[in-house]
Protein backbone atom coordinates (compact mmCIF):
# COMPACT_ATOMS: atom_id res chain seq x y z
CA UNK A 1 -1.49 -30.37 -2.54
CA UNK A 2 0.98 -27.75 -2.30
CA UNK A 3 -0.38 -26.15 0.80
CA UNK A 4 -1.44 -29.22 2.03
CA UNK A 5 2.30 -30.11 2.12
CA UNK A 6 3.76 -27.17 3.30
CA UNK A 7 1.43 -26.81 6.63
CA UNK A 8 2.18 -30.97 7.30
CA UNK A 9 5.41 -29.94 6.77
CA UNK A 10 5.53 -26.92 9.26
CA UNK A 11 3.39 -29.01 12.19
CA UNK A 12 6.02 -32.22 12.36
CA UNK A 13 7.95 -29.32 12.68
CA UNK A 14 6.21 -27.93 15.52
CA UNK A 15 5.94 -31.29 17.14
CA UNK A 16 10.06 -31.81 16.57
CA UNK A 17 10.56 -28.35 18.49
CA UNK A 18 8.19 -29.46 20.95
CA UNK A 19 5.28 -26.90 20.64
CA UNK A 20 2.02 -27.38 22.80
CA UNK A 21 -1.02 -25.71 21.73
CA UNK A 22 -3.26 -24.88 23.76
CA UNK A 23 -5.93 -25.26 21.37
CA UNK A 24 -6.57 -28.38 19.75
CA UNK A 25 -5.43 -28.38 16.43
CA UNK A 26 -7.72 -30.76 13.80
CA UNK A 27 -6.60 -31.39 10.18
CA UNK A 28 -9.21 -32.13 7.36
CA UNK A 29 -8.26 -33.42 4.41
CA UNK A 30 -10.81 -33.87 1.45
CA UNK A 31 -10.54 -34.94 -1.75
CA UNK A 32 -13.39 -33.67 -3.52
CA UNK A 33 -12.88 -29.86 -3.31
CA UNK A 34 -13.04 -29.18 -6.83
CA UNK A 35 -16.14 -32.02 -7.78
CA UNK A 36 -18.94 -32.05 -5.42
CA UNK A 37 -17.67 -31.12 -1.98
CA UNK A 38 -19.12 -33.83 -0.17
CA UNK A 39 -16.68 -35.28 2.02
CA UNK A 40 -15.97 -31.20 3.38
CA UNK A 41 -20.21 -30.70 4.13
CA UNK A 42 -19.89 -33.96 6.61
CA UNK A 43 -16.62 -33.57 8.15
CA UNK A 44 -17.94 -29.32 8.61
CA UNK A 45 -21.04 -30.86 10.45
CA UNK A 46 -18.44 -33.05 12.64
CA UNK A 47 -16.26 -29.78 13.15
CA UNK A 48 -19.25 -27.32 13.84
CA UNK A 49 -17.68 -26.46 17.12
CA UNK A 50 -14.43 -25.84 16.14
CA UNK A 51 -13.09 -21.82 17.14
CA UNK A 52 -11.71 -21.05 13.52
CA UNK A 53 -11.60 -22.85 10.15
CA UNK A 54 -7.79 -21.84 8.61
CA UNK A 55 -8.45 -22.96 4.97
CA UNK A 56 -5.06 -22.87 2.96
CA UNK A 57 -7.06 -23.88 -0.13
CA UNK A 58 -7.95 -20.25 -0.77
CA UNK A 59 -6.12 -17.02 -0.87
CA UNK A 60 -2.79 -16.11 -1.83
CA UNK A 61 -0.46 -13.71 -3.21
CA UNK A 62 0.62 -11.97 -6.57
CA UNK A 63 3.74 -11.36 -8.27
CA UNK A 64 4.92 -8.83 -9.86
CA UNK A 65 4.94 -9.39 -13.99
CA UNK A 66 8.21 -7.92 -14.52
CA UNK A 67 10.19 -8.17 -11.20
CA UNK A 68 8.99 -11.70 -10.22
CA UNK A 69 8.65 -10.08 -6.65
CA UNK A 70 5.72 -9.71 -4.24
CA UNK A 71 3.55 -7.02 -4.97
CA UNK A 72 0.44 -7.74 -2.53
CA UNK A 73 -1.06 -10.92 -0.61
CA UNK A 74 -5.02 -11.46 0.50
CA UNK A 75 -6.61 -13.64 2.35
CA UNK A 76 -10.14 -14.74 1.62
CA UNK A 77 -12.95 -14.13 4.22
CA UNK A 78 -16.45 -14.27 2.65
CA UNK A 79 -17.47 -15.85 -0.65
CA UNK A 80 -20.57 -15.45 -2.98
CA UNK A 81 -23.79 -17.96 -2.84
CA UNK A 82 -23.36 -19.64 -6.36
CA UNK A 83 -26.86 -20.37 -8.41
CA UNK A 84 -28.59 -21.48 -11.02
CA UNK A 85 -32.14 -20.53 -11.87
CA UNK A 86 -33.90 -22.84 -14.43
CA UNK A 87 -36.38 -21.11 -16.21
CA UNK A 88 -39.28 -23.15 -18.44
CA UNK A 89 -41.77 -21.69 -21.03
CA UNK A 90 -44.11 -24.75 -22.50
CA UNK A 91 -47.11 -23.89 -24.89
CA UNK A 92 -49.20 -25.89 -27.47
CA UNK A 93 -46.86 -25.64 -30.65
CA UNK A 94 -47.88 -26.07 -34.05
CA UNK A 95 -46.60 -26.50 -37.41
CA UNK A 96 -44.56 -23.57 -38.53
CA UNK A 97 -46.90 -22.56 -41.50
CA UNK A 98 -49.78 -21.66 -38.77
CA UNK A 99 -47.86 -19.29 -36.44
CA UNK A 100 -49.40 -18.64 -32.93
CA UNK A 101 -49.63 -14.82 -31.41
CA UNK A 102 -47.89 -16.57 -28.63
CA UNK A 103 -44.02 -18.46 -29.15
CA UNK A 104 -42.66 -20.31 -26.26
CA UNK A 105 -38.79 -19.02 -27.20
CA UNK A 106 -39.95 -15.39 -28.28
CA UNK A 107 -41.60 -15.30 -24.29
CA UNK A 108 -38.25 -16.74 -22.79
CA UNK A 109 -36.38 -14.29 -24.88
CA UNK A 110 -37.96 -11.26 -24.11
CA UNK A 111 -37.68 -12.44 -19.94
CA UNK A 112 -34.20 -12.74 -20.63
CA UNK A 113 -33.61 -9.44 -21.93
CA UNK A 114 -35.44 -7.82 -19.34
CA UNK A 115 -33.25 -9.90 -17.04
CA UNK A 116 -30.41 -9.06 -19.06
CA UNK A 117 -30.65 -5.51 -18.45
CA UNK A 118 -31.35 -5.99 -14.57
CA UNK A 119 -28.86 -4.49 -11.93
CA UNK A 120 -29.17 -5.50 -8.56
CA UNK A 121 -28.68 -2.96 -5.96
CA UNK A 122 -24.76 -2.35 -5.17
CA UNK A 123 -23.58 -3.01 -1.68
CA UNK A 124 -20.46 -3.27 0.73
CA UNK A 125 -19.87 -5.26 3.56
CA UNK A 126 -17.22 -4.72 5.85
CA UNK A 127 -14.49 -7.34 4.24
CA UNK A 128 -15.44 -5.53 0.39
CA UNK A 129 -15.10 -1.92 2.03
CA UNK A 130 -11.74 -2.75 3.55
CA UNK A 131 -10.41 -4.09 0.16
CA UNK A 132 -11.94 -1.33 -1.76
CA UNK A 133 -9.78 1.10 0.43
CA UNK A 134 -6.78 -1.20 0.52
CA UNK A 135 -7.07 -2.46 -3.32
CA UNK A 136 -7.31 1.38 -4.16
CA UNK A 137 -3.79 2.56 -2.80
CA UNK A 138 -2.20 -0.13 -5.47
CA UNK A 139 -4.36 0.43 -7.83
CA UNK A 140 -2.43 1.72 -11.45
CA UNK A 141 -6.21 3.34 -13.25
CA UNK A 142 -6.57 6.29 -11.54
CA UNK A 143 -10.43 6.53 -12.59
CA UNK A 144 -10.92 2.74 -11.45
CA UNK A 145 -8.65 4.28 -8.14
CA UNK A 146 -10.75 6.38 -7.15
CA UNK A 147 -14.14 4.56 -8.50
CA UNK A 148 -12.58 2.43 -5.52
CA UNK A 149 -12.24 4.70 -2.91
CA UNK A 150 -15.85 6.47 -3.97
CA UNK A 151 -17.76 3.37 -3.89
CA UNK A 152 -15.81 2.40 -0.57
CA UNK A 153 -17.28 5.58 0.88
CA UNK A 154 -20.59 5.58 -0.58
CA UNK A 155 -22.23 2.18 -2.35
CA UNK A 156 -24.75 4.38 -3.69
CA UNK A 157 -22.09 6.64 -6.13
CA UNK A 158 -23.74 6.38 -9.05
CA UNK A 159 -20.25 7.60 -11.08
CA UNK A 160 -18.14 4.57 -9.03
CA UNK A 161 -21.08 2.06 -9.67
CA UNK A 162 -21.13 2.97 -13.32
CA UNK A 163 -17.12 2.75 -13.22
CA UNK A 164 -16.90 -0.69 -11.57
CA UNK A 165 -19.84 -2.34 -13.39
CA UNK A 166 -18.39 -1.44 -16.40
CA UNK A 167 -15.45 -3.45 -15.57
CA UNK A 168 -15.63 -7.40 -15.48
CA UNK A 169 -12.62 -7.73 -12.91
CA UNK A 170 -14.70 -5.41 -10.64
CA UNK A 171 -18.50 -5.75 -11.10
CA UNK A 172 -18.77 -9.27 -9.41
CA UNK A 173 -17.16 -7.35 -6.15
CA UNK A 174 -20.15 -4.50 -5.69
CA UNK A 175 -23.17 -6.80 -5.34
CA UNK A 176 -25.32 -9.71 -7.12
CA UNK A 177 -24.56 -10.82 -10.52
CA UNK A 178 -27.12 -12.95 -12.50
CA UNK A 179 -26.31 -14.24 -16.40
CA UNK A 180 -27.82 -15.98 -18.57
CA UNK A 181 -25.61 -19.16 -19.54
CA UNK A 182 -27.56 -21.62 -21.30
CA UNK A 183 -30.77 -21.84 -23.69
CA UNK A 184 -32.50 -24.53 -25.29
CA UNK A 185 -35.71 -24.37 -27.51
CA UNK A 186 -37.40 -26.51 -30.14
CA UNK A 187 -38.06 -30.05 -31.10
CA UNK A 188 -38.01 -29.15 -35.12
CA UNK A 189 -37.13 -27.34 -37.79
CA UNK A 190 -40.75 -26.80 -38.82
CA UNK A 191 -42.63 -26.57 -35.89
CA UNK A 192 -43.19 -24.23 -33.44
CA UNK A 193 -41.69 -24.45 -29.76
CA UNK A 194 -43.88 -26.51 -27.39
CA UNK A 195 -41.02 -25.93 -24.51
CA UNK A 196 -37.81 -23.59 -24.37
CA UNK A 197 -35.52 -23.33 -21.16
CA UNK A 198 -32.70 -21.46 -20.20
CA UNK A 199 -29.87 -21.06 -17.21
CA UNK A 200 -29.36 -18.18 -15.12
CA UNK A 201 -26.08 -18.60 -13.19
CA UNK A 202 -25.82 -15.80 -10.24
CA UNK A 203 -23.23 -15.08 -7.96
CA UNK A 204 -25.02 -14.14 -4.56
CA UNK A 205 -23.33 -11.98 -2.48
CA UNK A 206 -23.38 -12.98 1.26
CA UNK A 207 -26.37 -11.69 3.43
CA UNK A 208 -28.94 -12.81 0.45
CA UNK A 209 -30.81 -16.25 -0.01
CA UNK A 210 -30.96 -17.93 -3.14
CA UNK A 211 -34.84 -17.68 -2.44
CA UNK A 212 -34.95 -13.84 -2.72
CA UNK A 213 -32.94 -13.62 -5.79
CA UNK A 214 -35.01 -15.76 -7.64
CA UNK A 215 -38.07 -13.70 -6.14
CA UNK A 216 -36.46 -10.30 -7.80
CA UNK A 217 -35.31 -12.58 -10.76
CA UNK A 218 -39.29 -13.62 -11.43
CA UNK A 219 -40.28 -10.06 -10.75
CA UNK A 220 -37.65 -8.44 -13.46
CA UNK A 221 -39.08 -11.47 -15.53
CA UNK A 222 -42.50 -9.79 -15.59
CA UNK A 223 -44.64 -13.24 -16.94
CA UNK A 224 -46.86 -15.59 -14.79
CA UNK A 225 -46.30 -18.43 -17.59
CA UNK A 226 -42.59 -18.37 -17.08
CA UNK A 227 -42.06 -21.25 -14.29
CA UNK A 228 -38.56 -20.49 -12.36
CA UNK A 229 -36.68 -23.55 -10.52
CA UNK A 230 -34.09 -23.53 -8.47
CA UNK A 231 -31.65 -26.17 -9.82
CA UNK A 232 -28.21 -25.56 -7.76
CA UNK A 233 -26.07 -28.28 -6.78
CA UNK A 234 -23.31 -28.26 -3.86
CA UNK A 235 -23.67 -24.97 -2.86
CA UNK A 236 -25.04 -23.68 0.03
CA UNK A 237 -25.14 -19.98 1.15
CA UNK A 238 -22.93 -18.16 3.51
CA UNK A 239 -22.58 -15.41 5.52
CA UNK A 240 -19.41 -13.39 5.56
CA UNK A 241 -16.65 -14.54 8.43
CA UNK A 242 -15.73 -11.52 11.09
CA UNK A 243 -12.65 -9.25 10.46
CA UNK A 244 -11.50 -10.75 13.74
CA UNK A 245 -8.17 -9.23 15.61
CA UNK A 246 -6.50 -12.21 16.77
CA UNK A 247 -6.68 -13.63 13.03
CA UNK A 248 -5.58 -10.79 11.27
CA UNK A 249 -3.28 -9.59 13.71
CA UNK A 250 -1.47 -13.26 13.42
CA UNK A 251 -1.71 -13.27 9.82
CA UNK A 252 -0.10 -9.79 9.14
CA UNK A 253 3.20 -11.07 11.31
CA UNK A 254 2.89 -13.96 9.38
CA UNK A 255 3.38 -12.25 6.10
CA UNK A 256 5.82 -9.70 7.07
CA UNK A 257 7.74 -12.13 8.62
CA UNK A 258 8.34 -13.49 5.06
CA UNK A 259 7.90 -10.54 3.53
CA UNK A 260 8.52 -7.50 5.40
CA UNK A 261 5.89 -4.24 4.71
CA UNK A 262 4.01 -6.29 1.90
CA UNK A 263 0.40 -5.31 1.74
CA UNK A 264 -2.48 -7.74 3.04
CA UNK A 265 -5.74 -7.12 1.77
CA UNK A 266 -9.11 -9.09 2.66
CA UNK A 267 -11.16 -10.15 -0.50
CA UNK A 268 -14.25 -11.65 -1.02
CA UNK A 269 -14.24 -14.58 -3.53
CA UNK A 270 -16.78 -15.34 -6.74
CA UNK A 271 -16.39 -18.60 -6.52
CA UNK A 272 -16.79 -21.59 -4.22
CA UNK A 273 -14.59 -23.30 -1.41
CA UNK A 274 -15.52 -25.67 1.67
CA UNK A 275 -15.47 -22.39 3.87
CA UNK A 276 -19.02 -22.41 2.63
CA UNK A 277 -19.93 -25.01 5.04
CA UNK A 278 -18.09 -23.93 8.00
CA UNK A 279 -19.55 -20.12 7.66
CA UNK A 280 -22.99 -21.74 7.00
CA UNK A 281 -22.56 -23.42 10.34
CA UNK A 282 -21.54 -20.19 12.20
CA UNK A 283 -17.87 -20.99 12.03
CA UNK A 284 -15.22 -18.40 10.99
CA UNK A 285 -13.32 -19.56 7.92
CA UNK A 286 -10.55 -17.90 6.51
CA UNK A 287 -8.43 -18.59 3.07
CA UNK A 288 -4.61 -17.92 3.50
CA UNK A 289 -2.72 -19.97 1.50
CA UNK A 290 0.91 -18.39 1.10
CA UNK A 291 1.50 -19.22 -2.68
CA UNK A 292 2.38 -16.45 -4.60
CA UNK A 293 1.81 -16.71 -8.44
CA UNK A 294 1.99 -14.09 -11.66
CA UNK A 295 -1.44 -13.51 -12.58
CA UNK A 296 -0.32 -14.92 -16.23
CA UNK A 297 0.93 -18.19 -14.59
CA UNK A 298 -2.52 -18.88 -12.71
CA UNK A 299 -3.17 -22.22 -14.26
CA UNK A 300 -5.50 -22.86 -11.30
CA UNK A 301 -7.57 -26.09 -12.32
CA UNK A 302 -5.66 -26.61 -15.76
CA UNK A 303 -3.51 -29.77 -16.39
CA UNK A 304 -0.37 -27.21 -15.58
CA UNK A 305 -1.63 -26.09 -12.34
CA UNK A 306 2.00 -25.46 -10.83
CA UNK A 307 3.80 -22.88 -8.36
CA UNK A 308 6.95 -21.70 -7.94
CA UNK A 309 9.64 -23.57 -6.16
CA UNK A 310 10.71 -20.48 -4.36
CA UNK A 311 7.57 -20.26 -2.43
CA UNK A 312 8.69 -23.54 -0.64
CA UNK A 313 10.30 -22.13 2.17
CA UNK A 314 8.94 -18.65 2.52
CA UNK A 315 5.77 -20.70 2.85
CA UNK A 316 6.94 -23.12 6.02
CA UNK A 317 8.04 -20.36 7.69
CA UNK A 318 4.75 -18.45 7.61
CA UNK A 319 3.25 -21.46 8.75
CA UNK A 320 5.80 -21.97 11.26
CA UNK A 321 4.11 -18.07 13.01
CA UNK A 322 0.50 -18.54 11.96
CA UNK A 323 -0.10 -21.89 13.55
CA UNK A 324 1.57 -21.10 16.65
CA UNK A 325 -0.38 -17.32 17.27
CA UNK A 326 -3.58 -19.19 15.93
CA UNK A 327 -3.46 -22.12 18.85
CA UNK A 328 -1.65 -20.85 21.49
């Protein structure tokens, strides 16, 4: 709603100073980006020819903790394929006091360990290997520093990989995650298991179907009798947008123009915006909302969701120069 104001706010005042783009400019407004994401999939389809997708629901800058000032702004340009894997063990059961060799829950809990204890391969794209090198230079940990710039260089560093998985801020940004979120098992206290279940939630990165990572997912699983199901709702995978000139040069004046010599940095997000249905149609989407929060005031999605009032203007005037260089 905030961003949604500010760029409203920053075209009437484009059409008051009598600006002309050359390229038509389309707004779409949805309600439903935080439910089910319906409205955005059919109004994408209706927009599937459109040059560039400027979503100012997604990125975004960070203040400093102490200083209230800027310390860095980035823009969002890929995001991960989110999934969940349903996996199903079902056997005969029994009463409790006859145990069977075979347990539906013990199968489904060894297949989880071995899943559990699964890395998928580490990887960079061009977006993660410029914010590796960018995210590096302000980086405070020296050994998560240069675990930055090492992995930026070479996805294959076994010391970076070992560095960055270790840490939960990081691990998400080097490749594939898959967890294990939800188990059930059991229909009574004395009887044994004629069914158990359990979620695996992954975080795809971009370049990777769903399909294949449930393919490596059964393969870790090592067990013919454990069915796998695809069960994700309102996502749909996406490739990463291009790094393209005209967008970043536009959005770098943008920025300074606010905020003179403040680093931009491209990131790739974990979770899930409408971009996903503009990149899945072969449209370039980019997040670059101008609110700047402290990471400990990032209520995003709580009942005090808020922003500062001092982003207000700051934030028309970067619309006021990314609009413009983005339609002209």
């Amino acid at each position: 709603k905030f961003d949604a104001a500010l760029a409203i706010a920053s075209l009437i005042e484009l059409k008051r100073e009598g600006y002309r783009p050359r390229r038509s400019i389309v707004i779409e407004f949805s309600g439903d980006e935080e439910t089910t994401m319906h409205t955005s999939a059919v109004i994408a389809e209706k927009l599937k020819n459109a040059d560039l997708v400027l979503n100012i629901d997604d990125g975004g800058g960070t203040l400093d903790e102490k200083t209230g000032l800027p310390r860095q702004f980035s823009w969002g340009g890929a995001e991960k394929t989110y999934a969940d894997f349903e996996l199903t063990v079902t056997n005969p059961g029994g009463h409790s006091s006859a145990p069977r060799m075979v347990n539906a829950i013990n199968q489904l809990a060894a297949a989880l360990l071995r899943i559990g204890q699964h890395r998928f391969t580490p990887e960079l794209s061009p977006l993660t290997k410029a914010y590796f090198e960018q995210a590096a230079k302000l980086e405070t940990d020296t050994a998560r520093a240069a675990a930055m710039r090492a992995f930026a260089a070479n996805p294959a560093d076994e010391a970076a990989i070992r560095t960055l998985a270790a840490d939960p801020a990081m691990v998400g940004k080097i490749g594939t995650t898959c967890v294990v979120t939800m188990v059930s098992g059991g229909h009574a206290l004395n009887a044994l298991p004629q069914r158990a279940t359990a979620n695996i939630n992954c975080r795809i990165f971009p370049g990777h179907s769903p399909a294949s990572i449930m393919s490596e997912l059964q393969t870790v699983a090592a067990d013919p009798a454990i069915g796998f199901k695809d069960v994700t709702e309102g996502s749909v995978p996406s490739p990463s947008s291009p790094m393209r000139a005209d967008f970043t040069k536009a959005l770098e004046k943008a920025i300074h123009g606010v905020y003179p010599g403040l680093p931009v940095i491209p990131a790739m997000a974990s979770g899930a915006s409408d971009s996903m249905f503009y990149r899945a149609l072969g449209v370039p989407s980019y997040g670059a909302s101008p609110m700047f929060t402290k990471d400990s005031e990032n209520f995003s999605h709580g009942l005090n969701e808020r922003t500062p009032i001092s982003n207000i203007r700051p934030g028309i005037n970067y619309y006021l120069s990314l609009i413009p260089d983005l339609s002209k």
